[in-house]
Protein backbone atom coordinates (compact mmCIF):
# COMPACT_ATOMS: atom_id res chain seq x y z
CA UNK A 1 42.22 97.33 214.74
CA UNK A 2 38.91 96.38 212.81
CA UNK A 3 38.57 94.67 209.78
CA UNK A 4 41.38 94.02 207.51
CA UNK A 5 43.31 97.22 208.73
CA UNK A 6 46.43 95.65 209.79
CA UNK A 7 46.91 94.14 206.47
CA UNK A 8 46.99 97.27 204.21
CA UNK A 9 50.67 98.37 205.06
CA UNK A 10 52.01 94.27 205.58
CA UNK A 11 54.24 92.69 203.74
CA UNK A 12 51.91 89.83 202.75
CA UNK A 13 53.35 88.37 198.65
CA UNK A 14 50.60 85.70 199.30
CA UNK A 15 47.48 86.06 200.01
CA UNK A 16 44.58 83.58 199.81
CA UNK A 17 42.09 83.96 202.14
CA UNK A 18 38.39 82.85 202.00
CA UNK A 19 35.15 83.55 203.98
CA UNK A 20 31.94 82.51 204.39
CA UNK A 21 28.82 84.35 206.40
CA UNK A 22 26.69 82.03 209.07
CA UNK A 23 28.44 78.92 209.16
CA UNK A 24 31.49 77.89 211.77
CA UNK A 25 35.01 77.87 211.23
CA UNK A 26 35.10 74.05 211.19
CA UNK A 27 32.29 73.89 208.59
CA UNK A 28 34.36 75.88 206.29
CA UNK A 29 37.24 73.70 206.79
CA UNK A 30 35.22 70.83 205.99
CA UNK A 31 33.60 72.99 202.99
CA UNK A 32 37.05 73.63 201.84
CA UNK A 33 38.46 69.86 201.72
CA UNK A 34 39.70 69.24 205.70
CA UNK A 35 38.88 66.11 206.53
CA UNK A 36 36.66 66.48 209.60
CA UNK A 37 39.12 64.25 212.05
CA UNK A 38 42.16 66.12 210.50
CA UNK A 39 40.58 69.87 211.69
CA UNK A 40 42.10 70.24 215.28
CA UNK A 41 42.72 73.20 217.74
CA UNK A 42 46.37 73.61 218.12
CA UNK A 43 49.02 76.14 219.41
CA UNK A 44 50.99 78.32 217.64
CA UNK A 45 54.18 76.32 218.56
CA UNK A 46 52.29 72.99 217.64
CA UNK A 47 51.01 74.64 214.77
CA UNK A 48 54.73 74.97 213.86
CA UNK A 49 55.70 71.56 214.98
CA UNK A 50 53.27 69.04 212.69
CA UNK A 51 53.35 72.16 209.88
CA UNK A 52 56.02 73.97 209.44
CA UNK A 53 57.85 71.07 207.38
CA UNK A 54 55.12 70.99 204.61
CA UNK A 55 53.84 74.27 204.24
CA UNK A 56 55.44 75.27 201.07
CA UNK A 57 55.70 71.84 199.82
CA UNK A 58 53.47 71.31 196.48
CA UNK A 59 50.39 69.92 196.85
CA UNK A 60 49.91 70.97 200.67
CA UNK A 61 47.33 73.55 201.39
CA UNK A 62 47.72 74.28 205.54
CA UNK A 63 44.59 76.62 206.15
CA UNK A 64 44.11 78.34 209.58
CA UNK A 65 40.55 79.49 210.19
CA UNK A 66 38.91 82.23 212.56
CA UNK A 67 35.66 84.34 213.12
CA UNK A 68 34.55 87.97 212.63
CA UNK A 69 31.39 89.02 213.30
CA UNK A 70 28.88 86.80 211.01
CA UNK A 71 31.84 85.18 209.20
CA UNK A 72 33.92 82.43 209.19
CA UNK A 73 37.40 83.24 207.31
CA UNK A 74 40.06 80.83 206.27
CA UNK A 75 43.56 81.86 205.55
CA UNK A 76 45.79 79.23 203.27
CA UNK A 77 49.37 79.80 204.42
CA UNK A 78 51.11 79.71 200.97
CA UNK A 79 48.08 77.71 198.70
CA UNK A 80 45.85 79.73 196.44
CA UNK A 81 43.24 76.47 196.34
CA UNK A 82 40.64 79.58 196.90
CA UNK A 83 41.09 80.63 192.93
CA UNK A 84 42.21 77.90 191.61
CA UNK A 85 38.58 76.65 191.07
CA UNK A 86 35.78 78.52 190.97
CA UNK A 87 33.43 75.55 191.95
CA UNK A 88 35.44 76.46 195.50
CA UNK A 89 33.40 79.37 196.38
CA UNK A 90 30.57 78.29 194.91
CA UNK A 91 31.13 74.58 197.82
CA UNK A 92 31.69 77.43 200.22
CA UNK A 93 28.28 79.18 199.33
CA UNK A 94 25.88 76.96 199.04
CA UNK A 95 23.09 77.94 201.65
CA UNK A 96 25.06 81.37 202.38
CA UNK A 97 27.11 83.61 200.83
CA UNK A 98 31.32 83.68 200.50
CA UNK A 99 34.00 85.71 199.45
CA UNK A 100 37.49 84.67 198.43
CA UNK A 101 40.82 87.64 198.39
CA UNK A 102 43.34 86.41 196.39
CA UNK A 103 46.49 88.79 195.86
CA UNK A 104 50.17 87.62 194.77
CA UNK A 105 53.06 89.63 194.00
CA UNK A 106 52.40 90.24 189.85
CA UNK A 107 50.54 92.50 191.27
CA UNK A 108 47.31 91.15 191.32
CA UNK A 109 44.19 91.15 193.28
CA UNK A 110 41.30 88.39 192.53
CA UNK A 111 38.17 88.90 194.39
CA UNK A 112 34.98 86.10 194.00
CA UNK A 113 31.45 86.51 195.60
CA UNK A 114 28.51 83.48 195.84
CA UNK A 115 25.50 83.02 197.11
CA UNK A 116 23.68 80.24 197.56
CA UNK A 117 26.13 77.85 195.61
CA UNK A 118 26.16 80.61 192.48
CA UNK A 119 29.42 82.70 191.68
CA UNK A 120 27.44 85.98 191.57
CA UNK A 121 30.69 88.56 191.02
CA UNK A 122 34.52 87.71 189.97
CA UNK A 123 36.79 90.38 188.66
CA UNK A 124 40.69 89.19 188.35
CA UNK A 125 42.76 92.49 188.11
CA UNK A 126 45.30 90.97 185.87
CA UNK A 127 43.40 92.83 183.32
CA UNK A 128 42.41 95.40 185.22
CA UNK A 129 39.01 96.87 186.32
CA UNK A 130 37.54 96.14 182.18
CA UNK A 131 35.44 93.17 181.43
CA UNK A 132 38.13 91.04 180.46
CA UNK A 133 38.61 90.30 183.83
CA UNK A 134 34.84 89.86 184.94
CA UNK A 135 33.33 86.62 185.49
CA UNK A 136 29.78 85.91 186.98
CA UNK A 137 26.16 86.24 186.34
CA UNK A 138 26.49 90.16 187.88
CA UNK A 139 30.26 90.69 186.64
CA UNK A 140 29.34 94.52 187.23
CA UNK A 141 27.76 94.06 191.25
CA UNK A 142 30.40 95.96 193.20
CA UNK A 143 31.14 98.79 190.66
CA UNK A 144 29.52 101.64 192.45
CA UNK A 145 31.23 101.04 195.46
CA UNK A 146 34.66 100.13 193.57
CA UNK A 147 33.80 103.68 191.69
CA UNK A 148 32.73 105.00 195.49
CA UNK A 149 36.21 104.31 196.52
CA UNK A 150 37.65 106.26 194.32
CA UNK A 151 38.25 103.61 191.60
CA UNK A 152 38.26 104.78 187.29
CA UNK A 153 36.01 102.67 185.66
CA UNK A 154 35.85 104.09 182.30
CA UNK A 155 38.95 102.83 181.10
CA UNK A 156 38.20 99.06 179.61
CA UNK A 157 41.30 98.35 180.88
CA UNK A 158 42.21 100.89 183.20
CA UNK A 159 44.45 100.80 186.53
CA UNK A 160 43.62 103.81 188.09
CA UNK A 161 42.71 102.19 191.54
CA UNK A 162 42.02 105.33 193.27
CA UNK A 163 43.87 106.82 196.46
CA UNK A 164 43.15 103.41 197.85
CA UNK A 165 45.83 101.42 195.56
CA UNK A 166 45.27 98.24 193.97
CA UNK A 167 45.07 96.35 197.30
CA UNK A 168 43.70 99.03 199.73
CA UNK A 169 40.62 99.10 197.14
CA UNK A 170 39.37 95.61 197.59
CA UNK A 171 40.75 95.21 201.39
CA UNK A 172 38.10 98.09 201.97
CA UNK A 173 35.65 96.54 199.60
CA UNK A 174 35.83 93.09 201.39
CA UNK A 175 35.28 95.03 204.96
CA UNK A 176 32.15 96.80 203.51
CA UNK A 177 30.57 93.13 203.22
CA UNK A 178 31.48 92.75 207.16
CA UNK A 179 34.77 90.67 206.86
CA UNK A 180 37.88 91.05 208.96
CA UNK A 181 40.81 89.30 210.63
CA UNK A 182 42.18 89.45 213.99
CA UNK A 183 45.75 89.62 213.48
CA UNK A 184 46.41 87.99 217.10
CA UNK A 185 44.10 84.60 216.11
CA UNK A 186 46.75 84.17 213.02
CA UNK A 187 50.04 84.86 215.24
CA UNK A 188 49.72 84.59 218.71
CA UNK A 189 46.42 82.43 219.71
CA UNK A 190 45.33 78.37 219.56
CA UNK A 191 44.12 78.03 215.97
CA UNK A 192 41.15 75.58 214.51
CA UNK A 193 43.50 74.35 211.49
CA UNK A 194 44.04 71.23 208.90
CA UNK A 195 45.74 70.25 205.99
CA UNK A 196 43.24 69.96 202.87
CA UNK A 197 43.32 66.58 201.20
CA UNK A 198 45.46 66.57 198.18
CA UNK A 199 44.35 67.90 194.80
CA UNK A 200 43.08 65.56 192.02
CA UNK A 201 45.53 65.70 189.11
């Protein structure tokens, strides 16, 4: 299955993924906070061994990345560090262009796009599709295609998401830039993965 299709029906409360187009997986990591002799290919049962003690610990962000097509994509097991700052994507940018996917269980979907080191697009969905929730120097770049996909924009603060639903909406607007994730790199294959250092308080 292409693109993010396996994810529209999971049962995923977390979700904080980030991408970025023309650099590699490890650059990312590095982009992201890894410490370059911390990023290491490991199994899924080693994975488990040196991780699965930490991983919803405070403080610990345990990020697997992967490829698709021109991007590199990094998935934080149960860290939103991808929205928590929005200098992140603009790290993650600089020299190319990234996209972050944030959704939790509120609901709430929070999509960011940069290029070249410069948040270009941000809409949270906390407040719904209005401006309230629009941050960037385009906040209104991706509202044809939101409106394409069947989404009501007319309502400042409107939820009508369209026969896509709140997530199906931006799943298919993040695989119209050219993202996706192989479901078997997450679960089943070696993964190129690291802690990120800790968070400045």
């Amino acid at each position: 299955m292409s693109g993010l299709g396996w994810m529209y029906g999971a049962d995923l409360p977390l979700l904080s993924l980030t991408f970025a187009r023309d650099i590699s997986a490890r650059e990312l990591l590095e982009r992201m906070g890894a410490e370059p002799g911390d990023i290491a290919i490991r199994s899924q049962r080693e994975f488990a061994d040196e991780f699965g003690d930490v991983l919803f610990e405070d403080d610990c962000s345990v990020v697997s990345t992967g490829r698709y097509g021109e991007w590199a994509l990094a998935w934080e097991h149960s860290s939103w560090r991808c929205v928590e700052s929005e200098q992140l994507v603009r790290d993650v940018a600089a020299g190319t262009a990234a996209l972050v996917v944030h959704a939790n269980e509120k609901p709430m979907v929070e999509i960011r796009y940069a290029e070249e080191g410069h948040l270009v697009t941000g809409i949270n969905t906390l407040f719904g599709l209005g401006p309230d929730g629009r941050t960037g120097a385009v906040p209104g770049k991706f509202d044809p295609a939101l409106q394409s996909l069947g989404a009501d924009l007319r309502n400042p603060r409107g939820t009508d998401y369209g026969p896509l639903g709140l997530r199906g909406l931006f799943f298919r607007l993040a695989e119209d830039l050219g993202v996706g994730i192989p479901h078997a790199d997450l679960v089943d294959n070696p993964v190129l993965c690291a802690e990120l250092e800790p968070r400045v308080h």
